[in-house]
N, C-alpha and C. Protein backbone atom coordinates (compact mmCIF):
# COMPACT_ATOMS: atom_id res chain seq x y z
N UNK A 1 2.09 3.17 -16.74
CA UNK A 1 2.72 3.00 -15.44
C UNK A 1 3.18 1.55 -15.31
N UNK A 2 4.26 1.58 -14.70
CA UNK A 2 4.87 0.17 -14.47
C UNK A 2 4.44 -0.58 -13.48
N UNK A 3 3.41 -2.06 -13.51
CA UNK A 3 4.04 -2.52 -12.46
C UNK A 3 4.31 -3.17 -11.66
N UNK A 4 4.31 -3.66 -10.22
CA UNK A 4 5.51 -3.70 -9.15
C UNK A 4 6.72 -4.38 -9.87
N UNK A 5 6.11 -5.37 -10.69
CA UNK A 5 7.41 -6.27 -10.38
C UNK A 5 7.68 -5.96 -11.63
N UNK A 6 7.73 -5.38 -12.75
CA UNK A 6 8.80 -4.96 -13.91
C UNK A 6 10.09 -4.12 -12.85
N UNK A 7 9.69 -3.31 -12.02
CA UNK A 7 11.07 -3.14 -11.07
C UNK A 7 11.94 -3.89 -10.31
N UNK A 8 12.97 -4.31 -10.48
CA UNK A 8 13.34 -4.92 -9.82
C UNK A 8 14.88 -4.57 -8.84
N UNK A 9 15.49 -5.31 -8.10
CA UNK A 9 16.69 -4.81 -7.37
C UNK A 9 17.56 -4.86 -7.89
N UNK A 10 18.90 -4.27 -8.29
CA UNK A 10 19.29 -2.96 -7.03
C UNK A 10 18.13 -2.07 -7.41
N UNK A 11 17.80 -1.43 -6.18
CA UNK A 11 17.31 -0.19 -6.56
C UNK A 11 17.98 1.24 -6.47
N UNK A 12 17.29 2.15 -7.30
CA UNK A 12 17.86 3.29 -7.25
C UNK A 12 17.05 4.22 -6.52
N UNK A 13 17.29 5.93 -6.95
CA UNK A 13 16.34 6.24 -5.87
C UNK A 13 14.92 6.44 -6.81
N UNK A 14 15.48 6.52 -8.56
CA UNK A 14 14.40 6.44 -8.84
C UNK A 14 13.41 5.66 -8.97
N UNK A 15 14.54 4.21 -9.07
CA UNK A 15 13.40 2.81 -9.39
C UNK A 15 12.62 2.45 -8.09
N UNK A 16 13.11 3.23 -6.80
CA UNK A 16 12.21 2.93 -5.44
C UNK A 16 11.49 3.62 -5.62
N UNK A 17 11.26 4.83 -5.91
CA UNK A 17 10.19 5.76 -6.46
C UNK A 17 9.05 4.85 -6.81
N UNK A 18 9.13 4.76 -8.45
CA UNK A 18 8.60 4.06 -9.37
C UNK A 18 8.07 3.16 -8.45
N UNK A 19 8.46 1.63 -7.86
CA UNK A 19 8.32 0.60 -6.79
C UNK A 19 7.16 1.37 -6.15
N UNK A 20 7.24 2.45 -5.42
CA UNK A 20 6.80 2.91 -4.14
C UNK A 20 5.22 2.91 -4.93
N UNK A 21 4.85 4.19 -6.35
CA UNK A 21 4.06 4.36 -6.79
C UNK A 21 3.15 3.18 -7.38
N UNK A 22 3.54 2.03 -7.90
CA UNK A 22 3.20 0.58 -8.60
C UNK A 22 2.42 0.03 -7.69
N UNK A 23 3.19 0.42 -6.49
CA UNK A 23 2.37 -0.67 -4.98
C UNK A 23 0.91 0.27 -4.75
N UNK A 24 1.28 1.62 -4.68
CA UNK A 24 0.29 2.30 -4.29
C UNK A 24 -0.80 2.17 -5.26
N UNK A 25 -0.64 2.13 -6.98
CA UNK A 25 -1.66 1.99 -7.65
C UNK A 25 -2.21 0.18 -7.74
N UNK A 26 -1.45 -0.37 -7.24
CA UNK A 26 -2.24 -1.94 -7.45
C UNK A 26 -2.90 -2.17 -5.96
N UNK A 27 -2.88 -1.02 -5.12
CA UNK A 27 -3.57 -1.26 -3.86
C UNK A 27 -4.80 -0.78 -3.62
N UNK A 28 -5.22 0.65 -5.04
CA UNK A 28 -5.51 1.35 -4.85
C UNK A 28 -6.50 0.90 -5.67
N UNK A 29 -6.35 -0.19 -6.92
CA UNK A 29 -7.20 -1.30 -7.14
C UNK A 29 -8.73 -1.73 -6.81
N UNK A 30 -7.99 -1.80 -5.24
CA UNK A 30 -8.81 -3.16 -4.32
C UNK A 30 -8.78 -4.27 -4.95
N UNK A 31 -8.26 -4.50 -5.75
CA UNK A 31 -7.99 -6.25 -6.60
C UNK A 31 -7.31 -6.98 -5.84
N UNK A 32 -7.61 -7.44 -4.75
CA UNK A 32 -6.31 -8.76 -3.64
C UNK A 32 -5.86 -9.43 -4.85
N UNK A 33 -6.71 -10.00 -6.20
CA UNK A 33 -5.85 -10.66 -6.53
C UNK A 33 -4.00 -10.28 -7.27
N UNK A 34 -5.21 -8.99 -7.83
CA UNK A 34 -4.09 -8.57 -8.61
C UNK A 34 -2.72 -8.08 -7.75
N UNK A 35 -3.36 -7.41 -6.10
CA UNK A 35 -1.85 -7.10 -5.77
C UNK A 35 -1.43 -8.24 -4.99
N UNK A 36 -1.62 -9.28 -4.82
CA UNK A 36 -0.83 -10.45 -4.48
C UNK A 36 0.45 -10.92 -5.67
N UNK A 37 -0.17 -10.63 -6.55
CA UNK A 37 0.31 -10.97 -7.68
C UNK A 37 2.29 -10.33 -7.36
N UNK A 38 2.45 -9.11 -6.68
CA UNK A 38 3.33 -8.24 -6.64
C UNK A 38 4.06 -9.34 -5.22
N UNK A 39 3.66 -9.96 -5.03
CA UNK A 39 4.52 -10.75 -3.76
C UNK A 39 4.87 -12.07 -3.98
N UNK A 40 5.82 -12.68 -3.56
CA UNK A 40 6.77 -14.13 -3.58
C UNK A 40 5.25 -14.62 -3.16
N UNK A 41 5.76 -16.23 -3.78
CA UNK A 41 4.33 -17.27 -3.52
C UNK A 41 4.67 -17.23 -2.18
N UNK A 42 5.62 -17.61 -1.58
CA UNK A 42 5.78 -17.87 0.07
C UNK A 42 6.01 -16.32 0.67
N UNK A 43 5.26 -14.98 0.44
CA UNK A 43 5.56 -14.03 0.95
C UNK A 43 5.05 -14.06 2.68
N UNK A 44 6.20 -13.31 3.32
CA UNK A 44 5.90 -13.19 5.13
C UNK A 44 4.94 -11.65 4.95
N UNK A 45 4.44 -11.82 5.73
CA UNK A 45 3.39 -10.24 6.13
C UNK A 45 3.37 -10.37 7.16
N UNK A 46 4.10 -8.66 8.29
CA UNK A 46 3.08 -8.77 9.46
C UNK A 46 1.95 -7.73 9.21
N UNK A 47 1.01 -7.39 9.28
CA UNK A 47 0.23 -6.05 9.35
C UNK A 47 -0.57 -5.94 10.44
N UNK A 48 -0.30 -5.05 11.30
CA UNK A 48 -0.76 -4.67 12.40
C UNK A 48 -0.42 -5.85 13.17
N UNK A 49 -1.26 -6.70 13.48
CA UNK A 49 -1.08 -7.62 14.49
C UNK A 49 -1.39 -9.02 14.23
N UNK A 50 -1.60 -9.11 12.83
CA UNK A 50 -2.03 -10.34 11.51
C UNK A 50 -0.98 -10.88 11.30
N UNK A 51 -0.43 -12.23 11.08
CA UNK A 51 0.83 -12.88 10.52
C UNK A 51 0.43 -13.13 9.02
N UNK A 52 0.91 -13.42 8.40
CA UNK A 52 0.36 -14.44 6.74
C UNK A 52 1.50 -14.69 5.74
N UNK A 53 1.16 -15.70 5.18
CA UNK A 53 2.49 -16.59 4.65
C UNK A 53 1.55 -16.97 3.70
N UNK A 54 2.06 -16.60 2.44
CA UNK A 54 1.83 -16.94 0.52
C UNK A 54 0.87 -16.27 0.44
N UNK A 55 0.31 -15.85 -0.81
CA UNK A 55 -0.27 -15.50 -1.83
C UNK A 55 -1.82 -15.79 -1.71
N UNK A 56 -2.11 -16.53 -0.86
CA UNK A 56 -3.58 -17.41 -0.95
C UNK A 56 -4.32 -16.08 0.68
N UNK A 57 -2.86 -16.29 1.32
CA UNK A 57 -3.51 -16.04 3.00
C UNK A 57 -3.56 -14.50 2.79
N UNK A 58 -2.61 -13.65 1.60
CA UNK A 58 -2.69 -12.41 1.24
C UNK A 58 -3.96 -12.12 0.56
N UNK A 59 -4.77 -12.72 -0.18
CA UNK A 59 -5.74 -12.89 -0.98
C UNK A 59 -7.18 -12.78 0.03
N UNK A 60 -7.13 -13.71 0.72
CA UNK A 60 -8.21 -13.75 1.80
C UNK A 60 -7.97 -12.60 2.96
N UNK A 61 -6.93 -12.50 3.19
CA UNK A 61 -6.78 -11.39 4.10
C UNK A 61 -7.67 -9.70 3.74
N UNK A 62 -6.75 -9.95 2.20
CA UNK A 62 -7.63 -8.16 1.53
C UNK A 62 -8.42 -8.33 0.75
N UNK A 63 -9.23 -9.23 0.87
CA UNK A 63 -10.91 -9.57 0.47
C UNK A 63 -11.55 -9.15 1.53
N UNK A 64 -11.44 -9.60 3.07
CA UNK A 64 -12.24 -9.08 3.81
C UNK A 64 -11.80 -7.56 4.40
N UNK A 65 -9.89 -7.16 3.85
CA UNK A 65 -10.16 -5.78 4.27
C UNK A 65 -10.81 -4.73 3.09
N UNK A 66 -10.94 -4.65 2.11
CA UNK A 66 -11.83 -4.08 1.23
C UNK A 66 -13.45 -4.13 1.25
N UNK A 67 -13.76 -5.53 2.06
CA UNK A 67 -15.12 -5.42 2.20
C UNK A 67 -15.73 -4.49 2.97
N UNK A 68 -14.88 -4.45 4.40
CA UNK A 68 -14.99 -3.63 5.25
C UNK A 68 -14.36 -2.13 5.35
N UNK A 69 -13.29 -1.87 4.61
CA UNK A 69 -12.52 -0.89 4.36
C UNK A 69 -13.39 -0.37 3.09
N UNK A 70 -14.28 0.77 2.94
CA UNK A 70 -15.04 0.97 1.50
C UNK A 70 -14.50 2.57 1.30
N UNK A 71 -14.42 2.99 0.26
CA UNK A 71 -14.18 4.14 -0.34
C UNK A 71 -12.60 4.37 0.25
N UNK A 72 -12.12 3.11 0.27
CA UNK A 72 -10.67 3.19 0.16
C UNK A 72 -9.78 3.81 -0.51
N UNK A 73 -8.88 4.88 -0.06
CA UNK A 73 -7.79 5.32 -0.97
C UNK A 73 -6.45 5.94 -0.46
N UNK A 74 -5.61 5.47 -0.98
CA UNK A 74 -4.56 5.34 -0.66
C UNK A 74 -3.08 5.97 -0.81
N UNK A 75 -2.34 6.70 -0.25
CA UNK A 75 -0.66 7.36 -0.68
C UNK A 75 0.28 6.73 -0.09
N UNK A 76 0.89 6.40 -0.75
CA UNK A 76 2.47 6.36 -0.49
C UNK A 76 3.42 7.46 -0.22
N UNK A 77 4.11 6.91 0.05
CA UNK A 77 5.73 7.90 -0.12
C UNK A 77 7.06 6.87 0.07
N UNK A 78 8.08 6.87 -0.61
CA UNK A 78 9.38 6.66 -0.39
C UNK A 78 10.22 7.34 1.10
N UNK A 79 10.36 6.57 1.89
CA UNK A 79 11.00 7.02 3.29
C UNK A 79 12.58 6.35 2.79
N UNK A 80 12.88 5.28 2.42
CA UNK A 80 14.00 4.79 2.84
C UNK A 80 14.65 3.78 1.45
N UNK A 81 15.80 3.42 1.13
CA UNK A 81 15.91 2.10 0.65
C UNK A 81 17.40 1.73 0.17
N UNK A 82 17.39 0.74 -0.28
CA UNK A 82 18.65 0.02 0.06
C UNK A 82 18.71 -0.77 -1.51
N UNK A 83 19.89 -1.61 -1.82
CA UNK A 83 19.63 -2.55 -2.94
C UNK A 83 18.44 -3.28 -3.06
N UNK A 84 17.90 -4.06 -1.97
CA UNK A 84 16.76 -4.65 -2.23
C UNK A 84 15.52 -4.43 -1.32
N UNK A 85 15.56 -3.30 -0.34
CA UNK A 85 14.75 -2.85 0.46
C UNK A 85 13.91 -1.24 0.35
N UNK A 86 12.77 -1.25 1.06
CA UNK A 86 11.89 -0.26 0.39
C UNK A 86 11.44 0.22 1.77
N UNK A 87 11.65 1.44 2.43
CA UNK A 87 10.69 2.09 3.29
C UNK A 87 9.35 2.88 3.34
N UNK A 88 8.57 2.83 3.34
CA UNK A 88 7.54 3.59 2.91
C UNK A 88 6.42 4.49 4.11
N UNK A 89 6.33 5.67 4.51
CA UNK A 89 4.92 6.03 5.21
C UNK A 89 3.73 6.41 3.92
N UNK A 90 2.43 5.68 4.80
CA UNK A 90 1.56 6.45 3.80
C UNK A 90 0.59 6.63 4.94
N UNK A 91 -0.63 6.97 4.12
CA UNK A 91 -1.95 7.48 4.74
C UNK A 91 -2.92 6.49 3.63
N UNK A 92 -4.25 6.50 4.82
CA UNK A 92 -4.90 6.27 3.70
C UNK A 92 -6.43 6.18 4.23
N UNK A 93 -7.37 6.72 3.68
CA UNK A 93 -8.68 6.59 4.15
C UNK A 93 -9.77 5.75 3.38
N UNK A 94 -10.75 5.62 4.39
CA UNK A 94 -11.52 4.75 4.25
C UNK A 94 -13.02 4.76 5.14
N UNK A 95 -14.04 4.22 4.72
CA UNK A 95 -15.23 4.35 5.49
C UNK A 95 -15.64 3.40 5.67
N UNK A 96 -16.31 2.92 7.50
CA UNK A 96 -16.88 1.19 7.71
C UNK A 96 -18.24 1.19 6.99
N UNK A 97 -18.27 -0.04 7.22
CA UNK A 97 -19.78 -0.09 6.75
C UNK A 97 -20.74 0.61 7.50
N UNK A 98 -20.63 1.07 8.40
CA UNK A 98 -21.58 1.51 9.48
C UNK A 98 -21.54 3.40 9.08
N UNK A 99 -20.57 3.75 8.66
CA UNK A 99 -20.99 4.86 7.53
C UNK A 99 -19.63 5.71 8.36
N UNK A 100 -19.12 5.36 9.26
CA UNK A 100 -17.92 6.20 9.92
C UNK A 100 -16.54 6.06 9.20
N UNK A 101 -16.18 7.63 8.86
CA UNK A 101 -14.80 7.82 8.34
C UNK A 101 -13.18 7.50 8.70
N UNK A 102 -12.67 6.87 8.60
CA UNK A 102 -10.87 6.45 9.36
C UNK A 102 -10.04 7.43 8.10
N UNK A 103 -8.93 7.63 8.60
CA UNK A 103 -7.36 7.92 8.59
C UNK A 103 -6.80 6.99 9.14
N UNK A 104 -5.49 6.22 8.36
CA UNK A 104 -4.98 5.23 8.64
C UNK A 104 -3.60 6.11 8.11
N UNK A 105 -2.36 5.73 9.27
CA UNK A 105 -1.30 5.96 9.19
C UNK A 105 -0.48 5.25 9.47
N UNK A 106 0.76 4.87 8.81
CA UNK A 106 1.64 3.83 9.15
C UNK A 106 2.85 3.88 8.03
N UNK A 107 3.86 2.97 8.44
CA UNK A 107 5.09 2.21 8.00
C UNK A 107 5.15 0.85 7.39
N UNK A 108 5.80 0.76 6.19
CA UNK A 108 5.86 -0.35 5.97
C UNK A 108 7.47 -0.36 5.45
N UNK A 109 8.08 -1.77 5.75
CA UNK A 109 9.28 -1.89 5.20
C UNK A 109 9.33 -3.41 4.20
N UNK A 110 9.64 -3.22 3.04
CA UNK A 110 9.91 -4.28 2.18
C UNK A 110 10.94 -4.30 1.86
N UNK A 111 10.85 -5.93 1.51
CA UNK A 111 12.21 -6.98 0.75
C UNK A 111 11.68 -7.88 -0.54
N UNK A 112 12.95 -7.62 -1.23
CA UNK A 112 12.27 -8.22 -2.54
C UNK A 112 13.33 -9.23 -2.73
N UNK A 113 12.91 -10.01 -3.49
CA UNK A 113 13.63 -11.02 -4.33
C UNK A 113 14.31 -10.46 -5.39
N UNK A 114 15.12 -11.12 -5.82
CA UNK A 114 15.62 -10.93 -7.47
C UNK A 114 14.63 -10.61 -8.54
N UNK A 115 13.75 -11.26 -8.25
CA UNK A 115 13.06 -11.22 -9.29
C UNK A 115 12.07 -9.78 -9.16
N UNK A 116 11.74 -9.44 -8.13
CA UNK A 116 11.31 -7.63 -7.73
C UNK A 116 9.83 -7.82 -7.51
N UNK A 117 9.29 -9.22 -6.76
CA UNK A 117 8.44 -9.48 -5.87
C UNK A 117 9.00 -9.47 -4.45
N UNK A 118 7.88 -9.12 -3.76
CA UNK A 118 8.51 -8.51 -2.32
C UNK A 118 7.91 -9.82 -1.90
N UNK A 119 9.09 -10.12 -0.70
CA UNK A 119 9.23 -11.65 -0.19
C UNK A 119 8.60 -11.31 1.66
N UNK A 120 9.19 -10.08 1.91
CA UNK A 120 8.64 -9.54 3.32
C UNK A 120 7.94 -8.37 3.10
N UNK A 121 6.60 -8.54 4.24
CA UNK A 121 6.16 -6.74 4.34
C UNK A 121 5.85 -6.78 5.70
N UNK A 122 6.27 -5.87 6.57
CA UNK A 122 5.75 -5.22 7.51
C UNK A 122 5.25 -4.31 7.82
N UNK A 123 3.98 -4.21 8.47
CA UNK A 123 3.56 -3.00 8.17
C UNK A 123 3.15 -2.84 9.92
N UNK A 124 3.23 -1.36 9.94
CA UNK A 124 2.47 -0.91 11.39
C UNK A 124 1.66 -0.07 11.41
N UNK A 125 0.33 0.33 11.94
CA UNK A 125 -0.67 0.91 11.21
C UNK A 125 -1.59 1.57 12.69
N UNK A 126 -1.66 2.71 12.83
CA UNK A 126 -2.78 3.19 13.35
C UNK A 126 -4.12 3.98 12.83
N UNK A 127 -5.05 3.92 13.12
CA UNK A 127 -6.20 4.10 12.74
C UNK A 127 -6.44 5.38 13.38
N UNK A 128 -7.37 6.53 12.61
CA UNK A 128 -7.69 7.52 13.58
C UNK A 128 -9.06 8.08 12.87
N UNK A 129 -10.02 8.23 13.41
CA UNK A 129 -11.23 8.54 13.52
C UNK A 129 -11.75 9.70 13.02
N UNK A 130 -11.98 9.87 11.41
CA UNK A 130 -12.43 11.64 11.20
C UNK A 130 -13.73 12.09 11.00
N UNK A 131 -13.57 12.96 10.63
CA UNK A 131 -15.16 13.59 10.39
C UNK A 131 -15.62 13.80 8.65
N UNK A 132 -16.21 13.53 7.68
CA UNK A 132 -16.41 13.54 6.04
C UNK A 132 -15.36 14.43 5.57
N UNK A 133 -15.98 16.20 6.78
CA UNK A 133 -14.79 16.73 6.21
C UNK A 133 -13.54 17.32 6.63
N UNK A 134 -13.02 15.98 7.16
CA UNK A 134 -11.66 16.15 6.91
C UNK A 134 -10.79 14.93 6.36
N UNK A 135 -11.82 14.63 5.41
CA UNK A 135 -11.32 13.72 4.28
C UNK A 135 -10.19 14.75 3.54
N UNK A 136 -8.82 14.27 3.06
CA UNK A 136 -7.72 14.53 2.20
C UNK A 136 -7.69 13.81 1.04
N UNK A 137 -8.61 12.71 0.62
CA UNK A 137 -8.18 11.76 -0.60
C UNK A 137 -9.44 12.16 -1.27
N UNK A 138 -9.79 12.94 -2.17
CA UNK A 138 -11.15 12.80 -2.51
C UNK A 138 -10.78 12.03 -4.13
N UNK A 139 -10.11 11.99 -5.06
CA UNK A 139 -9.60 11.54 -6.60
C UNK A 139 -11.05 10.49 -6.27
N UNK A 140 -11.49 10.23 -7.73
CA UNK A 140 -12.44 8.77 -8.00
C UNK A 140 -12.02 7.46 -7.16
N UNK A 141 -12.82 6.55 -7.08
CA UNK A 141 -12.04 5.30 -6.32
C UNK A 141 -10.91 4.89 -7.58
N UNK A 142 -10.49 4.35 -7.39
CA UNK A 142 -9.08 3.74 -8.36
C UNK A 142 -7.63 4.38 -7.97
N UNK A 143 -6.90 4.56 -9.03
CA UNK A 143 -5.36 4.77 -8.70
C UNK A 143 -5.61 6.36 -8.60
N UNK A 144 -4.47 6.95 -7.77
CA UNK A 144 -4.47 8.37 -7.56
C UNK A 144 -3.99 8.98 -8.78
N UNK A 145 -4.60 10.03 -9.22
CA UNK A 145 -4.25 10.69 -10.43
C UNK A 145 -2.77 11.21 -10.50
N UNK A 146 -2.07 10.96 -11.86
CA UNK A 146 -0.63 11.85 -11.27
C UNK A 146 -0.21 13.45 -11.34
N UNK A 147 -1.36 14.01 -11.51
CA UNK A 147 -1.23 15.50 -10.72
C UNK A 147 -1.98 15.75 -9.59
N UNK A 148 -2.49 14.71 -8.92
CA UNK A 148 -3.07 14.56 -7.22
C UNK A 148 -1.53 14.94 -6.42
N UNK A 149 -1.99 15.91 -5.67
CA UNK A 149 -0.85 15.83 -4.71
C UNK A 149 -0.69 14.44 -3.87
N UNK A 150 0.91 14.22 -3.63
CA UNK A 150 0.61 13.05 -2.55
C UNK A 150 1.20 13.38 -1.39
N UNK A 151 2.05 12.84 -0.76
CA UNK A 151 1.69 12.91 0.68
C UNK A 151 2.43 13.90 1.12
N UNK A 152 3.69 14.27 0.43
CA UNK A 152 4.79 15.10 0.86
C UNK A 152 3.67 16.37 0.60
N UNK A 153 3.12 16.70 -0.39
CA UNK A 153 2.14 17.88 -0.53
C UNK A 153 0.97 18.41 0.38
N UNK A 154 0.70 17.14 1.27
CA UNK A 154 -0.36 17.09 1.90
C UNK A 154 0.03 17.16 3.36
N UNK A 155 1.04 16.89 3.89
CA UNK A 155 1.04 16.62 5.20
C UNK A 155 2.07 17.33 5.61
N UNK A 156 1.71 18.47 6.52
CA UNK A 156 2.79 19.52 6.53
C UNK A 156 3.28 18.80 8.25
């Protein structure tokens, strides 16, 4: 698997594909370092209601959301894109430390550089409260398998 940044812009619909899947498996990680790695040193982030600017403030940011975010896992999907822009909805669950299950749903829209590090991300994100079972992500922790259904399969 390729990734993020061996893709780069224009994109097509397949290389946003590809893009879409790269992000989802280096997120799916939990390595901040490694998926910082996929963003401009001076990258903008909003997420949720967080600002952050470079590589360092992305780093510290998803250190403490993985600490707290545990049995994290994550889908993508391709919504949108352009020569150098990427739309994406995903889902993604997770359990606090306190032992309670989330569904997280949201948008994100990226911009990349030439070079096919993303320079902007915005993301908007609501949280919603489940019960064990109505967990949808069960795959091992790590990247989603590629005969795991993803989201178009899952979310009628």
């Amino acid at each position: 698997m390729a990734s993020p940044t061996d893709i780069r812009p224009p994109f097509t619909s397949e290389s946003a594909i590809q893009k879409v899947r790269a992000a989802e498996d280096a997120w799916n990680s939990r390595d901040p370092q490694r998926v910082s790695l996929a963003y401009s040193i001076d990258s903008e982030w909003r997420n949720r209601d967080t600002f952050l600017r470079g590589r360092d403030q992305i780093v510290h940011f998803l250190s403490g959301k993985w600490k707290s975010e545990q049995e994290y896992r994550l889908a993508k999907q391709l919504w949108a894109f352009s020569e150098n822009r990427i739309a994406v909805r995903f889902q993604y669950e997770y359990q606090t430390e306190a032992g309670s299950w989330f569904r997280a749903y949201g948008n994100e829209n990226w911009e990349f550089d030439p070079d096919g590090l993303m320079r902007r991300r915005e993301a908007s994100i609501n949280d919603h409260a489940i019960d064990v079972s109505e967990r949808k992500f069960h795959w091992p922790l790590g990247a989603r398998p590629l005969d795991d259904p993803g989201l178009q399969e899952l979310v009628k």
